[in-house]
Protein backbone atom coordinates (compact mmCIF):
# COMPACT_ATOMS: atom_id res chain seq x y z
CA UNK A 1 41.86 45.04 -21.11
CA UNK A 2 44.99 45.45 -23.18
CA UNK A 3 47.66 43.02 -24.91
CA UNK A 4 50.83 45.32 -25.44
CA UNK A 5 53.80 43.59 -27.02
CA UNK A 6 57.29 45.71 -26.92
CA UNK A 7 60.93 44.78 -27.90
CA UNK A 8 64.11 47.17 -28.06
CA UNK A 9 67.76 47.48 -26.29
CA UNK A 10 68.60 48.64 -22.76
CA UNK A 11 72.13 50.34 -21.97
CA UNK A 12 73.89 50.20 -18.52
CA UNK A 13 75.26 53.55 -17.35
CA UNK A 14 78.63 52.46 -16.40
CA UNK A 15 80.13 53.79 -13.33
CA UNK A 16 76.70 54.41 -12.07
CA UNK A 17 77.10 53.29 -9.27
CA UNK A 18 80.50 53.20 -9.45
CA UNK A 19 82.41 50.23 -10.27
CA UNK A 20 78.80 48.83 -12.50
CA UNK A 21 79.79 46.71 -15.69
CA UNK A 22 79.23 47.57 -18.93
CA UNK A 23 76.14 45.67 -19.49
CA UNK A 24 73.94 45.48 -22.52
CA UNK A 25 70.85 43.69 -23.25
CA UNK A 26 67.97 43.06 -25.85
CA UNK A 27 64.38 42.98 -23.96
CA UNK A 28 61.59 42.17 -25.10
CA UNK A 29 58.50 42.33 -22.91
CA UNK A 30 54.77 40.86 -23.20
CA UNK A 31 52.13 42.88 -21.23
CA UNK A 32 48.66 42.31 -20.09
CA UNK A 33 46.50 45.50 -18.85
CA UNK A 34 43.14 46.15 -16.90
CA UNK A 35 41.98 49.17 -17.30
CA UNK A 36 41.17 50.21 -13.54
CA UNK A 37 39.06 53.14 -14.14
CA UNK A 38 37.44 55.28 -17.41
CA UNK A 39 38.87 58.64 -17.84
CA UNK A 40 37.14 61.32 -16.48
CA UNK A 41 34.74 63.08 -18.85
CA UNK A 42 36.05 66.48 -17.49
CA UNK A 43 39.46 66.48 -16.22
CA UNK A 44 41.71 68.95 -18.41
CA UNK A 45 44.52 68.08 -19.40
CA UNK A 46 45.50 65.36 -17.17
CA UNK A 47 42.17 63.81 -18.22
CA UNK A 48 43.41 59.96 -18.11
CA UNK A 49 42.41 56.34 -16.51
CA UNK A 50 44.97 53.99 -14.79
CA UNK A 51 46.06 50.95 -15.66
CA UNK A 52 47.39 47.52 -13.40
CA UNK A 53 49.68 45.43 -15.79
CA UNK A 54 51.49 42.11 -15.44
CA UNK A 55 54.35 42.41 -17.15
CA UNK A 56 56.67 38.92 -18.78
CA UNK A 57 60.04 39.54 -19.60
CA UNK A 58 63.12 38.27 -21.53
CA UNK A 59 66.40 39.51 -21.99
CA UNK A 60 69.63 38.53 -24.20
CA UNK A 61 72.46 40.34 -23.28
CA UNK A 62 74.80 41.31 -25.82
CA UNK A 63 77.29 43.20 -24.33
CA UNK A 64 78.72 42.39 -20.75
CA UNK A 65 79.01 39.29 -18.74
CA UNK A 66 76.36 36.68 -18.64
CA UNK A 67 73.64 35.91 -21.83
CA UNK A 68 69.85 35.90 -19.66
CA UNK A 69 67.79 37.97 -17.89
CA UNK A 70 63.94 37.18 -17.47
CA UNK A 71 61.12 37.42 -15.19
CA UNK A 72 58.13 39.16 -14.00
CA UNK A 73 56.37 43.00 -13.08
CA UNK A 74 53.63 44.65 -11.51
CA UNK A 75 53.17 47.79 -13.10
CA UNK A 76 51.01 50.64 -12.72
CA UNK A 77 50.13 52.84 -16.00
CA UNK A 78 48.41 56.28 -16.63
CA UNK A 79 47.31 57.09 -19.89
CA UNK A 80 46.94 60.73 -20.58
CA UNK A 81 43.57 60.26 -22.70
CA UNK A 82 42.12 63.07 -24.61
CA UNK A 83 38.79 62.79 -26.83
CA UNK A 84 39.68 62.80 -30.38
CA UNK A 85 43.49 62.34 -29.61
CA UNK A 86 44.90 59.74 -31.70
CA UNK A 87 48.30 59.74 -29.49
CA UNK A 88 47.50 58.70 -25.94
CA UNK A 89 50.52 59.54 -23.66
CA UNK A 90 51.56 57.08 -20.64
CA UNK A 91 53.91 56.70 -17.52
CA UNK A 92 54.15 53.96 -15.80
CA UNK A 93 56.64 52.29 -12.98
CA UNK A 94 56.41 48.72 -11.28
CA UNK A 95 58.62 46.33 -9.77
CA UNK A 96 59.60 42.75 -10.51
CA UNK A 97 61.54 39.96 -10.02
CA UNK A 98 64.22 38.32 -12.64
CA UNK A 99 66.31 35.58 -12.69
CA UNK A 100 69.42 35.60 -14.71
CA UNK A 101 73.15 34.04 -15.17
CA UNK A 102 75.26 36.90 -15.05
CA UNK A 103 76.10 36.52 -11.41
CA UNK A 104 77.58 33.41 -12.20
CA UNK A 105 81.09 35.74 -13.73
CA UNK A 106 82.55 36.52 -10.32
CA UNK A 107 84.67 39.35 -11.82
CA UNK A 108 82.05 41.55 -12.26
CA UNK A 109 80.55 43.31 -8.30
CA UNK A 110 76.77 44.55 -9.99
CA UNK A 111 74.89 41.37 -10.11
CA UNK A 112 75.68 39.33 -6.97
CA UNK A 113 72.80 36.57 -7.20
CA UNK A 114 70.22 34.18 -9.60
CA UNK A 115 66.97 36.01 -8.28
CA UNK A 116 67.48 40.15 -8.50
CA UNK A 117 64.77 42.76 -7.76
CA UNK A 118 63.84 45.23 -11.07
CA UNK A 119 62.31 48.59 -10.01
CA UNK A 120 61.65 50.53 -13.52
CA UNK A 121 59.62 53.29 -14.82
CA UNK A 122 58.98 54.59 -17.83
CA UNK A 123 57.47 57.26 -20.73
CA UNK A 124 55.70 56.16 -23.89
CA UNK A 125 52.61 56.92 -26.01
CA UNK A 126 50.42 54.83 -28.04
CA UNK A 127 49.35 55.88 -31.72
CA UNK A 128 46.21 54.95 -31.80
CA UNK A 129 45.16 52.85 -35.66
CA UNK A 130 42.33 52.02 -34.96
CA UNK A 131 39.71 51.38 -31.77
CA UNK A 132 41.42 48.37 -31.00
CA UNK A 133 44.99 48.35 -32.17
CA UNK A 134 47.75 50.89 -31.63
CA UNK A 135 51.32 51.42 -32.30
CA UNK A 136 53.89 52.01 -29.29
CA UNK A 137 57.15 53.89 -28.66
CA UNK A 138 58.39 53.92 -25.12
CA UNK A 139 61.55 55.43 -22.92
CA UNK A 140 62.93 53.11 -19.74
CA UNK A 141 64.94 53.70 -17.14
CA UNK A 142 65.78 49.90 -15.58
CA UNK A 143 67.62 49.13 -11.90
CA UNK A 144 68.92 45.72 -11.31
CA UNK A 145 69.90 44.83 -7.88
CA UNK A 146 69.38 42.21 -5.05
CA UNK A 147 68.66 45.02 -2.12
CA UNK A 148 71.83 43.38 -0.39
CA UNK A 149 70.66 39.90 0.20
CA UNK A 150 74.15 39.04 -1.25
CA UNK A 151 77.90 40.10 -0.96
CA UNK A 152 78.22 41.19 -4.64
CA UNK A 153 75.13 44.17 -4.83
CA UNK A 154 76.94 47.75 -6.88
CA UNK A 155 73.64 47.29 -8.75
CA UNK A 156 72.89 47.86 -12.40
CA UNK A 157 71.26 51.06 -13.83
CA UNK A 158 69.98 51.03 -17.04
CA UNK A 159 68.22 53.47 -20.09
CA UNK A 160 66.54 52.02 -23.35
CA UNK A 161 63.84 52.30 -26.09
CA UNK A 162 61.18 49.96 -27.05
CA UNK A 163 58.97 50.02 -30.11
CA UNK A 164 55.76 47.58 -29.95
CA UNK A 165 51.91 47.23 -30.46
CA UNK A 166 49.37 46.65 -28.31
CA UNK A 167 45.64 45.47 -28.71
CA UNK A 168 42.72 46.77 -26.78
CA UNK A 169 40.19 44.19 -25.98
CA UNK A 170 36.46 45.60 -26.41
């Protein structure tokens, strides 16, 4: 099992789609991993294990309409894991659900209602301290949207950075 703990800023492309807000937001997100397999002891280069996460998150915009955003994901994680490596490189992608009070500005088209749907993926890699703690850098690219259960659905798209740390249980 694995704690992972990871906080930086997400950007909204704007115009993408067109007529998306400028929308800014600090996340930080709280993650709790099972390690679903051990890596192969062959394997090469894409030697590796996956990984099922829950993920909690919580968002303060500070740049665009609204000040929340915060829910849950289901993601799914492989670590590239190499004997001897101390980096251990990941991807991962989930979906989840958030609720948030930026639909309430009606002058903005993205964000249409309280409960939206967050597909995501991302890059990162994990310096490894010690056997049970490591320190985390991580790429995202985040989607915001309510798959047209409401009126108001351009959708948000958005890239960002976290830095974190996560523990490995033994």
């Amino acid at each position: 099992m694995s704690l992972q703990l990871v906080s930086g800023a997400l950007f909204s492309v704007t115009g993408f789609p067109e007529g998306s807000p400028a929308l800014n937001y600090a996340q930080t997100n709280l993650r709790l991993g099972w390690m679903l397999e051990s890596p192969d002891p062959g394997g090469g280069v894409l030697r590796g294990n996956w990984e099922g996460l829950v993920e909690v998150t919580n968002s303060i915009v500070f740049k665009g309409p609204g000040n929340y955003i915060g829910g849950v994901t289901g993601l799914l994680r492989y670590n590239f894991v190499q004997p001897d490596w101390d980096l251990v490189p990941y991807i991962q992608g989930g979906l989840g659900i958030v609720y948030n009070d930026v639909y309430k500005d009606d002058t903005q088209q993205a964000i249409g209602q309280a409960i939206e749907f967050t597909p995501q993926c991302s890059i990162g890699v994990h310096y490894l301290i010690d056997n049970n703690w490591a320190v985390d850098a991580e790429g995202m690219f985040h989607h915001i949207s309510n798959a047209g259960l409401s009126e108001r659905n351009r959708s948000l798209n958005s890239l960002g950075g976290f830095i974190g740390v996560t523990y490995f249980f033994d």
